[in-house]
Protein backbone atom coordinates (compact mmCIF):
# COMPACT_ATOMS: atom_id res chain seq x y z
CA UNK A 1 14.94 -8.72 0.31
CA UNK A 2 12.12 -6.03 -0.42
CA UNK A 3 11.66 -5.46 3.11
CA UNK A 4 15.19 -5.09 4.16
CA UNK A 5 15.77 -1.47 4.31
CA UNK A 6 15.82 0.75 7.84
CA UNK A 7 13.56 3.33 7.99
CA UNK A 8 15.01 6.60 8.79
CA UNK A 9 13.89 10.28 9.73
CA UNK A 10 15.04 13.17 7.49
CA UNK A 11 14.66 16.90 8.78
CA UNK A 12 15.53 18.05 5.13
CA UNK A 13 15.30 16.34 1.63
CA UNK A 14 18.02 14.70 -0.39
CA UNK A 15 17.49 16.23 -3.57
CA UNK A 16 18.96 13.34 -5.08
CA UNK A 17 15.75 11.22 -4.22
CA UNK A 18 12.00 11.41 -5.42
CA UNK A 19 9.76 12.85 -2.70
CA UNK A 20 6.26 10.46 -2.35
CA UNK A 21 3.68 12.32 -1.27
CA UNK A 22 1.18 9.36 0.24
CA UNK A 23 -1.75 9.25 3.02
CA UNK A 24 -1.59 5.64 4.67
CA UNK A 25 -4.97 4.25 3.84
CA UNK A 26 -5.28 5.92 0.38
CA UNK A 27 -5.95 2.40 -2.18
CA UNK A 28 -4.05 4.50 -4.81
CA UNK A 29 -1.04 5.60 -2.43
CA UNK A 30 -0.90 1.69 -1.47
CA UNK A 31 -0.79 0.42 -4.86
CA UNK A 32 1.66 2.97 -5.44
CA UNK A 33 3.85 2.34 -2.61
CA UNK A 34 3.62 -1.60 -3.25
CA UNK A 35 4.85 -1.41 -6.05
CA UNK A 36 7.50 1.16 -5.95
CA UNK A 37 8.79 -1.62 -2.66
CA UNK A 38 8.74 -4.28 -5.05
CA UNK A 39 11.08 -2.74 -7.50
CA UNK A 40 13.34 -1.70 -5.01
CA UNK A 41 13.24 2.12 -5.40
CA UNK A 42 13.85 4.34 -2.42
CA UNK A 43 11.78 7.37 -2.04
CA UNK A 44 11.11 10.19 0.58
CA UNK A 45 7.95 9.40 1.75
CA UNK A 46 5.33 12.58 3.11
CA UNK A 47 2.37 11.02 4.95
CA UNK A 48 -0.20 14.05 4.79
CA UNK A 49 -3.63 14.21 6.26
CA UNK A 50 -6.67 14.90 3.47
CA UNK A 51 -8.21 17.46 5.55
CA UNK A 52 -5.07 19.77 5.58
CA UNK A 53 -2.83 19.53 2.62
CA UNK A 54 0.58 21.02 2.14
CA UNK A 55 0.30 24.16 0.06
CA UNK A 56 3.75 22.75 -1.56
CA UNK A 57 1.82 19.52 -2.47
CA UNK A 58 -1.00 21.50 -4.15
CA UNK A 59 1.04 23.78 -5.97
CA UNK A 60 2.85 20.68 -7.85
CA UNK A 61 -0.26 18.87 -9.02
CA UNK A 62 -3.73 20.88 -9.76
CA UNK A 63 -4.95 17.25 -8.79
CA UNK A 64 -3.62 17.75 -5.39
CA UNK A 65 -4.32 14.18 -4.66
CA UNK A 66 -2.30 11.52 -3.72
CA UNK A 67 -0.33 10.01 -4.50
CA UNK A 68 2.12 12.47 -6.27
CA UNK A 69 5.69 11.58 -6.88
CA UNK A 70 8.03 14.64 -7.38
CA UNK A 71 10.72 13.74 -9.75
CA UNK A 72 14.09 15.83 -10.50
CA UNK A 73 12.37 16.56 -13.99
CA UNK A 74 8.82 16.01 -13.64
CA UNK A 75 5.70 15.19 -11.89
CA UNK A 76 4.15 12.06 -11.49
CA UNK A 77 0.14 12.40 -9.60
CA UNK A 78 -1.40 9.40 -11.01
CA UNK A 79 -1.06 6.40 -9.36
CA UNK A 80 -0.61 4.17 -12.38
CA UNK A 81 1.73 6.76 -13.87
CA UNK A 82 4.22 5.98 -11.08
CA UNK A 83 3.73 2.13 -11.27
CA UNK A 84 4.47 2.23 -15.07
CA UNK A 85 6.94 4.51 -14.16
CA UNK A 86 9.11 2.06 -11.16
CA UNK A 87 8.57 -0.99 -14.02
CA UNK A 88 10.32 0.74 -16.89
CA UNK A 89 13.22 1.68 -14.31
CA UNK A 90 13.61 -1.56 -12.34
CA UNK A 91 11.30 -4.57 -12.64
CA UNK A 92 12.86 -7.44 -10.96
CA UNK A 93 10.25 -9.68 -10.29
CA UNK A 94 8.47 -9.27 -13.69
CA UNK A 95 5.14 -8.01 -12.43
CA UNK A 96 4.78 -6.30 -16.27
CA UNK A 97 4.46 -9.51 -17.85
CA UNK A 98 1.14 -10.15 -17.44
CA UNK A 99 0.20 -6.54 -18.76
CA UNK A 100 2.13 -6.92 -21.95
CA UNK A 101 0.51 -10.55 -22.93
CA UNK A 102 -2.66 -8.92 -23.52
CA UNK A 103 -3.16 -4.87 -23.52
CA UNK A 104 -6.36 -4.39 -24.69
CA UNK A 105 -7.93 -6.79 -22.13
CA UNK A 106 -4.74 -5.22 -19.57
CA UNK A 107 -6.76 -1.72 -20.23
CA UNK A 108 -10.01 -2.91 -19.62
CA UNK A 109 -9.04 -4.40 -16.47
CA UNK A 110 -7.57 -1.50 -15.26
CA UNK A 111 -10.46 1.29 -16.53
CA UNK A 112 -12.95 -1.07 -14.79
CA UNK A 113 -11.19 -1.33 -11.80
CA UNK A 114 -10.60 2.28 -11.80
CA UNK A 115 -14.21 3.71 -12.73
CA UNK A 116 -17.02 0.87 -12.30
CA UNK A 117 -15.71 -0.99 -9.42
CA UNK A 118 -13.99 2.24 -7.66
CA UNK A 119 -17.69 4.58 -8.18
CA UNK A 120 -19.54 1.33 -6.54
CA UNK A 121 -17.02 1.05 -3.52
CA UNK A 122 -17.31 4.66 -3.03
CA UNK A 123 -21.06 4.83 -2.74
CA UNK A 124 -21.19 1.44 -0.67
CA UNK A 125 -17.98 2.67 1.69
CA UNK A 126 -19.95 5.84 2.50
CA UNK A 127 -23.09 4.28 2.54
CA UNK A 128 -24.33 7.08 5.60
CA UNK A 129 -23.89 10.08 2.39
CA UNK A 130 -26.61 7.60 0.57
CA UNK A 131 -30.19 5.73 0.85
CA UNK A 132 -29.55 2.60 2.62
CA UNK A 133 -31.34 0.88 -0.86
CA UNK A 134 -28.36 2.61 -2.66
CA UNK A 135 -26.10 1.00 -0.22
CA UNK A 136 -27.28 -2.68 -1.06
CA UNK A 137 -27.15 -1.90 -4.95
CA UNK A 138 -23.57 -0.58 -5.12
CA UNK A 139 -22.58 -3.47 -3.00
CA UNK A 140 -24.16 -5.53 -5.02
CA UNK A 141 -22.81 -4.29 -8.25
CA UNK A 142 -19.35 -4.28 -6.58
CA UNK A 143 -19.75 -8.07 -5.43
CA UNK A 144 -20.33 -9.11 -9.41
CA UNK A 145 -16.88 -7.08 -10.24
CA UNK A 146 -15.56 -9.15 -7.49
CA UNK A 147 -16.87 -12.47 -8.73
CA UNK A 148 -15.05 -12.36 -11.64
CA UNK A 149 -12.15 -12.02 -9.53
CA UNK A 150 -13.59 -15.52 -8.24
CA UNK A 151 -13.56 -16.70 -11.20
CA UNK A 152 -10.10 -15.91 -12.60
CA UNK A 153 -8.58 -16.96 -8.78
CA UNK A 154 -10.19 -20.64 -9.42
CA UNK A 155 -7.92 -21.16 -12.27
CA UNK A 156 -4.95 -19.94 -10.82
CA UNK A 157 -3.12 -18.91 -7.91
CA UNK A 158 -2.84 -15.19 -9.00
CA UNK A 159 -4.78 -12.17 -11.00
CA UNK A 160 -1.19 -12.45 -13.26
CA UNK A 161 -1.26 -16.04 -13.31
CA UNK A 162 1.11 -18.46 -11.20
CA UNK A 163 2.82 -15.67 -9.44
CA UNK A 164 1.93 -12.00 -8.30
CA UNK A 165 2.53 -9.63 -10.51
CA UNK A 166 0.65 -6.29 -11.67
CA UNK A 167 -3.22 -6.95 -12.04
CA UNK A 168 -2.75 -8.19 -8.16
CA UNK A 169 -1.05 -5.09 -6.66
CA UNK A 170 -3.09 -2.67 -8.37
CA UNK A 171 -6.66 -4.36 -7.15
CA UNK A 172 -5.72 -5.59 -3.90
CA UNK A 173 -5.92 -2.59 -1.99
CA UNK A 174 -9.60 -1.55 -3.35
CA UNK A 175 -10.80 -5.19 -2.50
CA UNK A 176 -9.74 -4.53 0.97
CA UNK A 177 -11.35 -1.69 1.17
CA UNK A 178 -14.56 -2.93 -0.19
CA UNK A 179 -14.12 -5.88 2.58
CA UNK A 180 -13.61 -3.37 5.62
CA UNK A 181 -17.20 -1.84 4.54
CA UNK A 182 -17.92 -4.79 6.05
CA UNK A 183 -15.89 -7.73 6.84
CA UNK A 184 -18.41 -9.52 8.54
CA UNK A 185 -21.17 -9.97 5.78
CA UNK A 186 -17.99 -9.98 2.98
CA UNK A 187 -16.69 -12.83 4.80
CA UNK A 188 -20.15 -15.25 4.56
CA UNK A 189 -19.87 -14.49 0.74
CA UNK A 190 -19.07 -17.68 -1.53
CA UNK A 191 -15.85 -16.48 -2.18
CA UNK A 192 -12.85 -18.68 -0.83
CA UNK A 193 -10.58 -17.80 -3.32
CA UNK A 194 -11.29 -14.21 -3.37
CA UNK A 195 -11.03 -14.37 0.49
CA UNK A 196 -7.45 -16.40 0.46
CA UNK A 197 -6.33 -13.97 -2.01
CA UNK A 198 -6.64 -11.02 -0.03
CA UNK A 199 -5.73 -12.37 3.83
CA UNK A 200 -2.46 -13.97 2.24
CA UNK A 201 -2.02 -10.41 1.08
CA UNK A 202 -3.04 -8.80 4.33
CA UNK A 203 -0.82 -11.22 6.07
CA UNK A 204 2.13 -10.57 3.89
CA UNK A 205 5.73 -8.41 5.13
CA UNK A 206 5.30 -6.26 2.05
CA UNK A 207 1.91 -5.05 2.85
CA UNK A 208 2.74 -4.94 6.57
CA UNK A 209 5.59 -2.38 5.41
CA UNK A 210 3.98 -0.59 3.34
CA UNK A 211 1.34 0.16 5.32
CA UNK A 212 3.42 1.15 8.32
CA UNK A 213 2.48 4.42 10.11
CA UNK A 214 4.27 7.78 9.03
CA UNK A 215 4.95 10.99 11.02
CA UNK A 216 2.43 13.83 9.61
CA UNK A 217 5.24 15.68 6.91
CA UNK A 218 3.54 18.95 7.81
CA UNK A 219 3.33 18.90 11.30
CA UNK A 220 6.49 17.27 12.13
CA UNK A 221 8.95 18.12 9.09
CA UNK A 222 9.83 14.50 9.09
CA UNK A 223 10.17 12.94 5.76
CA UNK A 224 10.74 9.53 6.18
CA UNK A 225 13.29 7.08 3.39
CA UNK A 226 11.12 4.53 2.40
């Protein structure tokens, strides 16, 4: 089982493991942190807070953005770069497939996930920073990303097809976010499948898990085996 594992409290690191640094709610730490659960690898997770960042965290990644793995020979601080990077070491449910089948379309998926989608959720998240008219159109250009999502989910069960795999984990967490802008409105939208999708997720053990609350790394020197 994914979910099996204890979670324990480490004063100092086991050099042996990766070190994750993650913040909870980040969309890219979760995808990262779903995945890396899925294919069983065991990391030393380091919850930080945005607004005061470990100077050992910045001083491995010029990004200094999470989520950064810290490797014994390199550094990964792109999220995809440690989901490619958990598939080529252990993929046991398969989640590549679907990625491989097509990789052209895979790459458009993901840059328009990444950039379109990700730009309009930003400016409709933190509507207050914009003109309430700039609110409605970013919403609205973010609800006709998401209806092709509708689309795809009426013809099967998954993103990846008949079973979850990697176009799911890697969009889930920004369609949540998008929903929590506001769940009320998001929910009267003509999108059951959409809306099945994600609550199954929501509802899941493995998102439950991974979305667990973490000591602050910095303020309480707790890194925690995840």
């Amino acid at each position: 089982m994914i979910l099996s594992s204890q979670i324990n409290h480490h004063q100092t690191a086991n050099p042996e493991k990766p070190v994750l640094y993650s913040f909870r709610r980040c969309p890219f730490a979760i995808r990262a942190r779903l995945v890396l659960k899925v294919c069983k690898i065991s990391v030393l997770l380091r919850e930080i807070e945005l607004s005061d960042k470990p100077q050992c965290m910045i001083a491995i990644s010029s990004k200094a953005t999470v989520p950064i793995l810290k490797l014994p020979n390199r550094i990964l601080d792109q999220s995809m770069d440690i989901i490619f990077w958990a598939l080529s070491y252990n993929d046991p449910c398969n989640i590549l497939d679907g990625w491989m089948v097509d990789k052209e379309y895979s790459e458009y998926f993901l840059d328009s996930l990444d950039n379109e989608f990700k730009n309009n959720l930003d400016r409709y998240k933190y509507s207050s920073r914009y003109k309430l008219e700039e609110e409605i159109l970013h919403r609205n250009k973010g609800l006709l990303w998401i209806e092709q999502l509708e689309k795809k989910l009426k013809n099967s069960e998954y993103l990846s097809g008949d079973k979850k795999g990697i176009f799911d984990y890697i969009s889930l967490p920004f369609i949540r976010q998008y929903r929590i802008a506001d769940p009320d409105w998001f929910d009267r939208c003509d999108l059951p499948n959409v809306q099945k999708w994600l609550s199954e997720f929501e509802q899941s053990p493995l998102f439950q898990y991974v979305m667990k609350k973490m000591p602050i790394w910095k303020k309480t020197g707790k890194e925690v085996e995840f």
